[in-house]
Structures are given as structure tokens and as C-alpha cells.
Protein backbone atom coordinates (compact mmCIF):
# COMPACT_ATOMS: atom_id res chain seq x y z
CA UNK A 1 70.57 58.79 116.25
CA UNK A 2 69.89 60.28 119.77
CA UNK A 3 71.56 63.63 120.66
CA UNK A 4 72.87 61.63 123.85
CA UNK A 5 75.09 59.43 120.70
CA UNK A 6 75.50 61.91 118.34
CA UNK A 7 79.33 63.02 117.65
CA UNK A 8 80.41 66.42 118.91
CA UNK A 9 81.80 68.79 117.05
CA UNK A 10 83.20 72.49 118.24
CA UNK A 11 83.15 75.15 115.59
CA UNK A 12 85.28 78.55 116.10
CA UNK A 13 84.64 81.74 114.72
CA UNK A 14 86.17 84.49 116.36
CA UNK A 15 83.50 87.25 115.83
CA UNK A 16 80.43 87.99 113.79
CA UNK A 17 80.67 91.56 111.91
CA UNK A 18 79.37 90.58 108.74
CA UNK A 19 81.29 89.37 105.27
CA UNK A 20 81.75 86.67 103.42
CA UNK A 21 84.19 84.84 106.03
CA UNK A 22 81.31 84.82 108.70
CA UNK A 23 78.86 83.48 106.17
CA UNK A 24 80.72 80.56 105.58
CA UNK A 25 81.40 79.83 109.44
CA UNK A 26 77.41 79.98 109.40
CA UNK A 27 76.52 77.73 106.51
CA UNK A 28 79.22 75.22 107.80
CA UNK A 29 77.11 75.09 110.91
CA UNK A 30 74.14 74.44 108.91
CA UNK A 31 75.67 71.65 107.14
CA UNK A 32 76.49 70.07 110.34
CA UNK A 33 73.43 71.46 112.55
CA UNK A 34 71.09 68.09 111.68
CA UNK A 35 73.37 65.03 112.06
CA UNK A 36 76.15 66.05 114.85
CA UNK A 37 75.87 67.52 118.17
CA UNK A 38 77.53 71.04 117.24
CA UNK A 39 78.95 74.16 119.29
CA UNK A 40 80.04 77.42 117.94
CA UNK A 41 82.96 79.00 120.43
CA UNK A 42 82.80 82.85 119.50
CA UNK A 43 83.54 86.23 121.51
CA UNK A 44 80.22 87.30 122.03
CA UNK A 45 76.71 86.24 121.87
CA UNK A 46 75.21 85.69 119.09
CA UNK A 47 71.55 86.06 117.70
CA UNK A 48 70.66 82.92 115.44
CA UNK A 49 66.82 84.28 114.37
CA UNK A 50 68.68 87.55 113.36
CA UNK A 51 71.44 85.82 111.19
CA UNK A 52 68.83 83.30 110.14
CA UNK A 53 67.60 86.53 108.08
CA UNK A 54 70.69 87.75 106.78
CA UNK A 55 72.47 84.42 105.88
CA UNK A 56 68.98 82.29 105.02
CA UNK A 57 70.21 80.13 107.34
CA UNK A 58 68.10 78.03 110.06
CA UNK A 59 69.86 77.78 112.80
CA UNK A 60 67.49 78.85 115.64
CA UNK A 61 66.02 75.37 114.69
CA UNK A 62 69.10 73.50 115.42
CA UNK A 63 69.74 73.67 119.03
CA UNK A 64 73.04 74.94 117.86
CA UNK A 65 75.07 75.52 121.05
CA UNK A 66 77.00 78.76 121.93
CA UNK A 67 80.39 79.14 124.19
CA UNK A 68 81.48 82.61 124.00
CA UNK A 69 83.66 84.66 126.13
CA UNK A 70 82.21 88.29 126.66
CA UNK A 71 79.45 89.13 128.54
CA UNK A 72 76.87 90.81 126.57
CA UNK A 73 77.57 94.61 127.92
CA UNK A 74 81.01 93.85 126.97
CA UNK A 75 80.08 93.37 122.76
CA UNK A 76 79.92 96.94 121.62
CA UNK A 77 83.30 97.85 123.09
CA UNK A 78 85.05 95.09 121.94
CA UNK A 79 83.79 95.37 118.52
CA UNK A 80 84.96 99.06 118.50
CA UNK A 81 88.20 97.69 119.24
CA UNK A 82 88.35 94.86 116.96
CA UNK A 83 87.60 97.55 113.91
CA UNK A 84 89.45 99.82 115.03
CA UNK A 85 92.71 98.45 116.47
CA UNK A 86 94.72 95.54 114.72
CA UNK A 87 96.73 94.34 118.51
CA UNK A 88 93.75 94.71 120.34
CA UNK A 89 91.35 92.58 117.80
CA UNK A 90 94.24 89.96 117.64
CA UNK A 91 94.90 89.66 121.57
CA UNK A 92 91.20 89.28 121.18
CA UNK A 93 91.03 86.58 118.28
CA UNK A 94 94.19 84.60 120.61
CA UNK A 95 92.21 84.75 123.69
CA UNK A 96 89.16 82.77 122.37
CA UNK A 97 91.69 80.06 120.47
CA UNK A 98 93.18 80.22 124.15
CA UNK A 99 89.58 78.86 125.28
CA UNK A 100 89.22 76.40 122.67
CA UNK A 101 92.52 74.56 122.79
CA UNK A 102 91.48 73.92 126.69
CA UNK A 103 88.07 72.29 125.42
CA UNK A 104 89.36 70.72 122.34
CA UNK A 105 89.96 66.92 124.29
CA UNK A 106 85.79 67.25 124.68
CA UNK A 107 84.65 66.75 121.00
CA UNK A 108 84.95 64.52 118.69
CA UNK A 109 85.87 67.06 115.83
CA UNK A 110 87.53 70.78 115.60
CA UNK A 111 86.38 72.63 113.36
CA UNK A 112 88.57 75.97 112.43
CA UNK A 113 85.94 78.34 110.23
CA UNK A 114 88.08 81.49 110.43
CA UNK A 115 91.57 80.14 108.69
CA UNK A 116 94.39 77.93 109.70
CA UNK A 117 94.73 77.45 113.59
CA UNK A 118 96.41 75.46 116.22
CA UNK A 119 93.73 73.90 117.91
CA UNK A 120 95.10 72.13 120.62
CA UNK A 121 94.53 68.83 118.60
CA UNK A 122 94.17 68.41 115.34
CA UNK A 123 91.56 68.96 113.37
CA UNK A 124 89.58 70.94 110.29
CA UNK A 125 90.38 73.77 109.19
CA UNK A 126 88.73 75.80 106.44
CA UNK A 127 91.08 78.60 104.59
CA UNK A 128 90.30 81.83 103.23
CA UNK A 129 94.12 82.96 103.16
CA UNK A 130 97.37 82.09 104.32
CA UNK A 131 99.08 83.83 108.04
CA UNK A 132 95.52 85.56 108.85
CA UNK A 133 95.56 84.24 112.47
CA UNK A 134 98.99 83.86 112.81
CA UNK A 135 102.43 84.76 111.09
CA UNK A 136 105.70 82.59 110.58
CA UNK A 137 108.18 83.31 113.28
CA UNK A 138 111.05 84.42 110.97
CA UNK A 139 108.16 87.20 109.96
CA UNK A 140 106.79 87.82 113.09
CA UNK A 141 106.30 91.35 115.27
CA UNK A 142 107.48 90.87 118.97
CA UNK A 143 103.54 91.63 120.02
CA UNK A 144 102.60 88.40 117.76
CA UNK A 145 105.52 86.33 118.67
CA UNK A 146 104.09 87.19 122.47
CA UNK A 147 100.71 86.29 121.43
CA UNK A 148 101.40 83.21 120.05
CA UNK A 149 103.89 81.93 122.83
CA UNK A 150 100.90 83.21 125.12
CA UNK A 151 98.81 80.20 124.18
CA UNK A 152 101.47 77.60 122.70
CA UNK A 153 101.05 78.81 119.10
CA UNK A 154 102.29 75.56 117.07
CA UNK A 155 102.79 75.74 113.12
CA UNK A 156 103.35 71.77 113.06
CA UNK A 157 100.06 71.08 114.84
CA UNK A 158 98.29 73.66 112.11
CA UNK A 159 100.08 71.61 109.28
CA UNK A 160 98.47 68.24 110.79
CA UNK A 161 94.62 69.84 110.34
CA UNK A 162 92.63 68.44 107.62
CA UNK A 163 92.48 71.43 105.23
CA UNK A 164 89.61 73.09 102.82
CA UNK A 165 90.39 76.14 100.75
CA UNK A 166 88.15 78.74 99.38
CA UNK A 167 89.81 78.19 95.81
CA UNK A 168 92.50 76.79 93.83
CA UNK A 169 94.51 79.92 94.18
CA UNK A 170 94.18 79.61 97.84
CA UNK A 171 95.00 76.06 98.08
CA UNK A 172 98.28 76.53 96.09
CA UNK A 173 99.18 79.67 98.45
CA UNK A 174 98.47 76.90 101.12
CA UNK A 175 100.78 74.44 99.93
CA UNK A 176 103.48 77.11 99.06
CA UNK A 177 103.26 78.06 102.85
CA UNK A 178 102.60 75.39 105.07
CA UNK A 179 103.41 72.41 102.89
CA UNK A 180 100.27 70.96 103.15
CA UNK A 181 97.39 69.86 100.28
CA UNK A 182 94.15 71.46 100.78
CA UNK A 183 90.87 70.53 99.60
CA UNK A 184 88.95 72.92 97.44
CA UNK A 185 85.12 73.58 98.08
CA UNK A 186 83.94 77.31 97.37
CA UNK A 187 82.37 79.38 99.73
CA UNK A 188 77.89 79.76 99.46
CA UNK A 189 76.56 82.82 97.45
CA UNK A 190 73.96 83.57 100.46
CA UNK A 191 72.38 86.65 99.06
CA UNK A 192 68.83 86.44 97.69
CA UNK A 193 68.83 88.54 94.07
CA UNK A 194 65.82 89.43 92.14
CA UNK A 195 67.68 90.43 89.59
CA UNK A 196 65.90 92.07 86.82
CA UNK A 197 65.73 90.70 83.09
CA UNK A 198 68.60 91.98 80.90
CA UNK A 199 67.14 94.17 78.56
CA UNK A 200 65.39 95.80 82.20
CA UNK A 201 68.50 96.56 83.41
CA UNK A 202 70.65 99.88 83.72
CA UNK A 203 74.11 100.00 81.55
CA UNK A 204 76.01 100.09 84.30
CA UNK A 205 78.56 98.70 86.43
CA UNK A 206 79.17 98.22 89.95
CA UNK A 207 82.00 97.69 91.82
CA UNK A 208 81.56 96.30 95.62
CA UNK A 209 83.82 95.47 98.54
CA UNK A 210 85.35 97.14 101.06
CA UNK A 211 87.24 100.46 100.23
CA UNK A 212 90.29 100.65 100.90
CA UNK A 213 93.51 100.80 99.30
CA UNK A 214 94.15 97.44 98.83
CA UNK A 215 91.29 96.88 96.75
CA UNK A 216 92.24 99.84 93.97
CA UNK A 217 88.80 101.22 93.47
CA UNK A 218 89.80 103.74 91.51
CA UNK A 219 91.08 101.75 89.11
CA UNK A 220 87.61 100.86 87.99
CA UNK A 221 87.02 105.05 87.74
CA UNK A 222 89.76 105.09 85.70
CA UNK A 223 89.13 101.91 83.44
CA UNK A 224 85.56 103.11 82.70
CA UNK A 225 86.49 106.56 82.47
CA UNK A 226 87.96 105.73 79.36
CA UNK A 227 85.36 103.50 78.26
CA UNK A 228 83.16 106.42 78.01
CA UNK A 229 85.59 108.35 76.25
CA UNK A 230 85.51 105.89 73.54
CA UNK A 231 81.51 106.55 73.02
CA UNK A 232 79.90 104.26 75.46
CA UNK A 233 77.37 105.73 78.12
CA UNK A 234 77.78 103.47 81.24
CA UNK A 235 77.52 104.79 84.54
CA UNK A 236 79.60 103.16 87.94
CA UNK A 237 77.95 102.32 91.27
CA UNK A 238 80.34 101.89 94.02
CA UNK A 239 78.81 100.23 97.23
CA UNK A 240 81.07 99.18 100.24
CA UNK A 241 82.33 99.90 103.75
CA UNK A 242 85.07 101.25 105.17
CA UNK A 243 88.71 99.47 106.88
CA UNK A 244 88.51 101.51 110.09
CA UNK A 245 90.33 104.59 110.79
CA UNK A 246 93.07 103.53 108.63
CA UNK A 247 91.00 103.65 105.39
CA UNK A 248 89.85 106.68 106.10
CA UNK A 249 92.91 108.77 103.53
CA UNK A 250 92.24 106.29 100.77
CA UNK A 251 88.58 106.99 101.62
CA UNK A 252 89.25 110.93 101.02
CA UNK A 253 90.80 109.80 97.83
CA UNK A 254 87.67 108.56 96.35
CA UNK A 255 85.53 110.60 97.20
CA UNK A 256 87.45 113.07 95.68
CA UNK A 257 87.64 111.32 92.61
CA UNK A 258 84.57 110.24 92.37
CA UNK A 259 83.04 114.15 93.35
CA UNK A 260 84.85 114.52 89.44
CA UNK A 261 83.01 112.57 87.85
CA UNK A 262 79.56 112.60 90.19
CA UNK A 263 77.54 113.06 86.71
CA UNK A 264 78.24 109.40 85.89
CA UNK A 265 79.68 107.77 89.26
CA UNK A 266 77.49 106.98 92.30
CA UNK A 267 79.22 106.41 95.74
CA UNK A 268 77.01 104.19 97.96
CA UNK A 269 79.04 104.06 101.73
CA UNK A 270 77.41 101.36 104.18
CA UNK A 271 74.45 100.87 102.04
CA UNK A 272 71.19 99.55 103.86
CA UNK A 273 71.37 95.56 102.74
CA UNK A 274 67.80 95.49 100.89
CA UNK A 275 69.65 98.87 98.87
CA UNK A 276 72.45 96.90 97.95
CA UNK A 277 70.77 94.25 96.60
CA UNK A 278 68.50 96.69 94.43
CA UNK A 279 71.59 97.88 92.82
CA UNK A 280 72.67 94.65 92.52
CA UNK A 281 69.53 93.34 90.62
CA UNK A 282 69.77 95.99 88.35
CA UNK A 283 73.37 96.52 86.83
CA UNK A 284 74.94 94.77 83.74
CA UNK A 285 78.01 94.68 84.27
CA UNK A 286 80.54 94.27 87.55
CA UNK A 287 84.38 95.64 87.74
CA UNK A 288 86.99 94.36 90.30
CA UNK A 289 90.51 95.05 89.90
CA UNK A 290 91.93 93.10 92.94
CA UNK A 291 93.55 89.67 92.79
CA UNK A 292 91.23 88.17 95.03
CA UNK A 293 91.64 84.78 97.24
CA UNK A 294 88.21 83.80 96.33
CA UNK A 295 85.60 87.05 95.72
CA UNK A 296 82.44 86.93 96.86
CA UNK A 297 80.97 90.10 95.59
CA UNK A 298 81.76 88.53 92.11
CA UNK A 299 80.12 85.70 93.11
CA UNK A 300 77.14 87.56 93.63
CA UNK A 301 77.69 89.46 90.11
CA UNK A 302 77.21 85.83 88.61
CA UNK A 303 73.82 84.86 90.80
CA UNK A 304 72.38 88.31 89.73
CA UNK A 305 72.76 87.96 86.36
CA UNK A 306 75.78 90.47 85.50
CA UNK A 307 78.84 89.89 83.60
CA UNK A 308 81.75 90.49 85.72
CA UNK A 309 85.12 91.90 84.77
CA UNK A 310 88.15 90.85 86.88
CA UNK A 311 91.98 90.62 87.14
CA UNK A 312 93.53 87.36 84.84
CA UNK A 313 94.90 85.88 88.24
CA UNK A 314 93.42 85.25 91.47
CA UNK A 315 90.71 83.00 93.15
CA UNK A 316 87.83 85.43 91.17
CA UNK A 317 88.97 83.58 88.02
CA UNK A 318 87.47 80.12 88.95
CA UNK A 319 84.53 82.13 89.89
CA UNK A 320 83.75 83.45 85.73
CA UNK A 321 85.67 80.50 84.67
CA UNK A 322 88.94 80.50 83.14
CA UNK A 323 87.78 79.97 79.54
CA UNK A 324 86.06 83.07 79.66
CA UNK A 325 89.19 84.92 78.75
CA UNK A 326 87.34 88.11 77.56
CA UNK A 327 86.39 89.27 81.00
CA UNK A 328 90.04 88.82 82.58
CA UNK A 329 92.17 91.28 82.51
CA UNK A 330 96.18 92.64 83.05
CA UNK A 331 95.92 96.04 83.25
CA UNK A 332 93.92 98.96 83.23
CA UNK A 333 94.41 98.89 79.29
CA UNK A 334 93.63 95.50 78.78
CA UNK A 335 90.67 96.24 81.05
CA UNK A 336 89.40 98.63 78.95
CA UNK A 337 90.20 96.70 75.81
CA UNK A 338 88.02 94.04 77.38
CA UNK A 339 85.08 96.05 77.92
CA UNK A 340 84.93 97.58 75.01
CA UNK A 341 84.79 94.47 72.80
CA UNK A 342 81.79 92.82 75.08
CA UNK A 343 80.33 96.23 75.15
CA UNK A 344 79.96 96.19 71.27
CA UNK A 345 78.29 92.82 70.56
CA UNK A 346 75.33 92.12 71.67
CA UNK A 347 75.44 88.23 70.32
CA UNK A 348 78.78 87.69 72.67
CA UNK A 349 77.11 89.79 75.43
CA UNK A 350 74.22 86.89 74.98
CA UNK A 351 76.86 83.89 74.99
CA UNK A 352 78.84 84.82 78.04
CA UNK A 353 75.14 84.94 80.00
CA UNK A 354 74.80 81.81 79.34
CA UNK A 355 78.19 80.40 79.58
CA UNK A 356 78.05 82.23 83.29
CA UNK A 357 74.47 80.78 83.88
CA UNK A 358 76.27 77.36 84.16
CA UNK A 359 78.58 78.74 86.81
CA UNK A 360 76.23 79.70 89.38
CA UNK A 361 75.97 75.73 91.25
CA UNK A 362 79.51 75.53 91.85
CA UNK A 363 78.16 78.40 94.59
CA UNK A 364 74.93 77.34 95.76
CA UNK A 365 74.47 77.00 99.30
CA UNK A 366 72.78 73.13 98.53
CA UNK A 367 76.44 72.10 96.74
CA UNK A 368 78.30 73.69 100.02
CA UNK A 369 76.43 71.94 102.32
CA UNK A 370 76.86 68.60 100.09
CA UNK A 371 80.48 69.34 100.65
CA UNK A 372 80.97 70.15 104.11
CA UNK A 373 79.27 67.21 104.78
CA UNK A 374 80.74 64.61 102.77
CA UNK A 375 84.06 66.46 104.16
CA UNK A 376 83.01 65.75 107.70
CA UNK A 377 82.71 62.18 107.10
CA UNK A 378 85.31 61.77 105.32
CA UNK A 379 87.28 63.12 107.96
CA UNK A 380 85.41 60.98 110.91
CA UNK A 381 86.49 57.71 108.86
CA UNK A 382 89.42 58.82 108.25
CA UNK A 383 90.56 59.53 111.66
CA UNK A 384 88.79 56.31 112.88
CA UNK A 385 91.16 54.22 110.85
CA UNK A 386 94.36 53.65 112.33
CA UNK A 387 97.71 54.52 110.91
CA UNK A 388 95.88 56.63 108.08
CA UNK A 389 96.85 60.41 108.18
CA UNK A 390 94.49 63.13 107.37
CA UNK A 391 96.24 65.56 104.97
CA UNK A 392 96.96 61.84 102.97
CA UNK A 393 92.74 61.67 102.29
CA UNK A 394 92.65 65.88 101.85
CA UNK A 395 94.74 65.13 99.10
CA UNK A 396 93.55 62.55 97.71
CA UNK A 397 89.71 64.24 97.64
CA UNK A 398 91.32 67.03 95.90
CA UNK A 399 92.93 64.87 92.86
CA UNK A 400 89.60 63.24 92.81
CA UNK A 401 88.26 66.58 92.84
CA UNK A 402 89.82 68.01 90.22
């Protein structure tokens, strides 16, 4: 096919500042690089070779086009202000979907990476939560109501979009909200892990994510914490950034707490990448307490080889696998429970490597790709057909799905 016949499709991200959001606005681009004329609309320019590295990407080799809407003196400031400042960073976010619903008539397909959006015609949409862009009206501050009439905000067109969710968990939040069916494909594990062989490796755990209070960090101190004081010598690692300058008291908190115990816990703030992902290679074990929409960090437990503890609800459960019952848990005391009983049998220590070995392809950046793809298609068709609607097929690749 000739790039003068080749569909068009615009892809919107708001901003690049690393995570696991902007990894899959990336890999979706990669999916769709090869057969489809593509454009990413973003705030700011953009350096493909350098994300090429980070994500494993290749996008400086798809003639991927840009349309962003800062010039390039104008990045560093507006970055501030995006971490810094939660108006400014939306009046920012609402100002690029501003430019996108005017272009939106000009391509063939829409393509939403950062969450449900009105895009000035419908289109795809992938999920990572629900009201991240934009809030129901009944629920809505006067600055966001203002925002949203500012560029026509409309929840109806959103509900039209063809839908993907990050998980199961998500997808139900989805329907519970909008009243729309979602289909389910899991964001890529992108990072490259050496991980060393099990009986190599420290007996440790890590915990990873950002740190701030919604994420409970100091839950896995205190989980582990007792762990020890049952007779078992693990040690924590705790890597992550910050929220901003309102993390910074939770922040205090943990570093107080973790000052405490500094003989066994190891604080790790804005770790170097390649650092990271030494740590990573060599724990045993991982520790989240948060219900989590999807989790990438625990997806990266799984590729390097750990066995991850998490919360008995939330997206991080299709991630180990709901069978694997011994590594959900409540409560800090059922966390601990947990632990202890994996901690203590080597044979069942053995199994659930295994059992999490088979886990790994549902997050594969090949089986994404597969996805987005077929996705794509089925969407083209889809809207090609008269008289067929969109959310009708989403829903119907999900039962098949499932």
C-alpha cells in the first residue's frame, strides 16, 4: 500500500514524563507505525531515538508524524507546571484535546491513548481509569465544569468511542460509569530484565511506584516488619518517585519510618533506570498494597522472575492470576500470613515460579501489538459497515475474549 492510500490515523497523548500510561501510547504507535499513515498530537516535541531506548520501541523508523502545541523553549516550564500544579496541567491536557477535536474530520481513525475523551468524533479510546480527563458534571469543580464547556466537553460522544481497558477491573469500573463495554487487552511489560537465577538472588523484597499516600508504602514496612519478627531475614528495597509538592508530607513520613528500620530497609528516590533494573533483577520477592487499575511494576515483578504479593482485589490480580490465592491478600495480617507460608516452603516457592512463568505472554509487547492491531481493524470494518455500532463489536470481542 502507498503512504499516498494508506488510512490516517491521529493518536493523542497529552505529554511524555515517563510511566506506564506513556508506554502504552508508544507501543500503540508501534503497532500501528507499519500499515497506517499515523500522527501523534502531544504538547511538546518529542524525541523518538531517545524513547526508542527507553521503551525498545522503533519509532524513528516509522516516519511517525508529530503535531504538538509548545514550542520547544516552552517544554521545561510547562512540565514544571504540569507536576506541580493540578489546574494548570489540566487547562493544559484541555487545550491540546481543544486542537484535536478541530483536526479530528482529517483522519480516518482517533485514537485516545491517555483515557476516555471527547474527540470531536468518535473514535478509540484506550482506558487506564475512569474520570482521569474529565469528571461527571454532578461531580464537577466550577474550574473543570469551565474547562470542559471551554472546548464542548461531551460525555455522550465519549460513550460512542470504541473502548479498550487495561484490565477486567477497569473495564467493569468502565461499564459502572459510562455504561459502556470495554474491551480488555493489557498494557506491554517494556522493561528489559536480566534477572538473575533464583538461588543468585537476594531474600528480599521490593516495593516500586510512586510514593505517595495513595499507594500505602508503609504498609509493606509494616507487613515485613513483622515477617522478620517471626524469624525470617528479608530485607525491603523501596524505589520510586515522588507526586509533586503535594507528596512531599507523606514523603517525610517514610523516610522517617524507614530511617527506623535503615538496618534492613533501603530507600531508593528517582533511581537512575539501569539502577532500578539491577534491583529489580535481583530480588525474590515484590510487595504492593494498593488496589491497582492494572500495575505495571508487578508486571515487571513477573518478567524478572519474582513472586509478587498484592491486594485480593484490583487489576494486579489478573496480573499473578487469580488462582494463585496465596499471594493475595486482605490486610496487613493476611499479608503477613501470606508471606510467611511461601516463605517456609521451598517446593511451593518452586511451583508458583512456574505457575507465574506462564503469565508473562499475556504482557509481552509481541501479544500487545497483535492486539492493537487486530483492534484497529476490527474497528475500520466495523465502522465501514453501515448501521453497525461500535461499542456492539467492543462487546462482542470481549465475550469472545473472555
Amino acid at each position: 500500500m502507498t503512504a499516498q492510500s494508506r488510512q490516517k490515523i491521529l493518536v493523542w497523548q497529552p505529554y511524555f514524563m515517563g510511566g506506564g500510561a506513556e508506554a502504552v501510547a508508544l507501543w500503540i504507535l508501534e503497532a500501528l507505525g507499519q500499515d497506517y499513515d499515523v500522527t501523534l498530537q502531544t504538547l511538546s516535541q518529542v524525541s523518538f531515538p531517545w524513547l526508542d531506548a527507553m521503551y525498545y520501541t522503533n519509532l524513528a523508523q516509522k516516519g511517525i508524524k508529530l503535531d504538538i502545541q509548545l514550542k520547544q523553549w516552552m517544554r521545561l516550564p510547562a512540565y514544571f507546571l504540569i507536576s506541580q500544579n493540578k489546574i494548570l496541567r489540566m487547562a493544559l491536557i484541555y487545550w491540546t484535546i481543544l486542537a484535536l477535536k478541530k483536526k479530528a474530520a482529517e483522519y480516518d481513525v482517533v485514537f485516545s491513548a491517555f483515557n476516555g475523551l471527547d474527540m470531536g468524533k468518535i473514535g478509540i479510546q484506550y482506558l487506564h481509569w475512569v474520570h482521569v480527563v474529565e469528571n461527571d458534571y454532578a461531580n464537577a469543580t466550577p474550574w473543570e465544569k469551565a474547562l470542559m464547556k471551554w472546548i464542548d466537553f461531551s460525555h455522550d460522544r465519549l460513550r460512542q468511542n470504541f473502548s479498550i481497558a487495561n484490565s477486567q477491573y477497569t473495564a467493569d469500573r468502565v461499564q459502572s460509569t459510562y455504561g459502556i463495554p470495554s474491551k480488555v487487552i493489557f498494557p506491554p511489560v517494556t522493561t528489559a530484565i536480566d534477572a538473575l537465577p533464583w538461588q543468585e538472588k537476594e531474600n528480599a523484597f521490593l516495593c516500586s511506584g510512586r510514593i505517595v499516600q495513595p499507594k500505602q508504602t508503609h504498609r509493606a514496612i509494616n507487613i515485613l516488619r513483622v515477617v522478620r519478627e517471626k524469624g525470617f531475614d528479608v530485607k525491603l528495597y523501596i524505589t520510586g518517585g515522588g507526586g509533586g509538592v503535594y507528596a512531599q508530607k507523606y514523603l517525610r513520613k517514610l523516610r522517617k519510618i524507614v530511617r527506623k528500620n535503615q538496618d534492613w530497609v533501603y530507600l531508593y528516590e528517582d533511581l537512575p533506570y539501569k539502577d532500578y533494573l539491577d534491583v529489580l533483577a535481583r530480588c525474590r520477592y515484590g510487595i504492593h498494597y494498593k488496589p491497582e487499575p492494572f500495575g505495571i511494576s508487578i508486571a515487571e515483578m513477573l518478567k524478572a522472575d519474582m513472586i509478587p504479593f498484592v491486594r485480593s482485589k484490583g487489576g494486579q490480580v489478573e496480573i499473578v492470576g487469580s488462582d494463585n490465592k496465596g499471594l493475595l491478600f486482605e490486610n496487613e495480617a493476611d499479608a503477613v500470613e501470606k508471606i510467611i507460608r511461601v516463605l517456609s516452603d521451598q517446593d511451593a516457592q518452586i511451583n508458583m515460579l512456574k505457575t507465574l512463568e506462564q503469565r508473562k505472554m499475556l504482557f509481552s509487547t509481541q501479544h500487545f501489538v497483535e492486539e492493537i492491531q487486530a483492534t484497529v481493524k476490527q474497528y475500520l470494518a466495523t465502522v465501514e459497515r453501515p448501521g453497525d455500532c461500535a461499542q456492539d463489536s467492543v462487546a462482542h470481542a470481549s465475550e469472545v475474549q473472555s
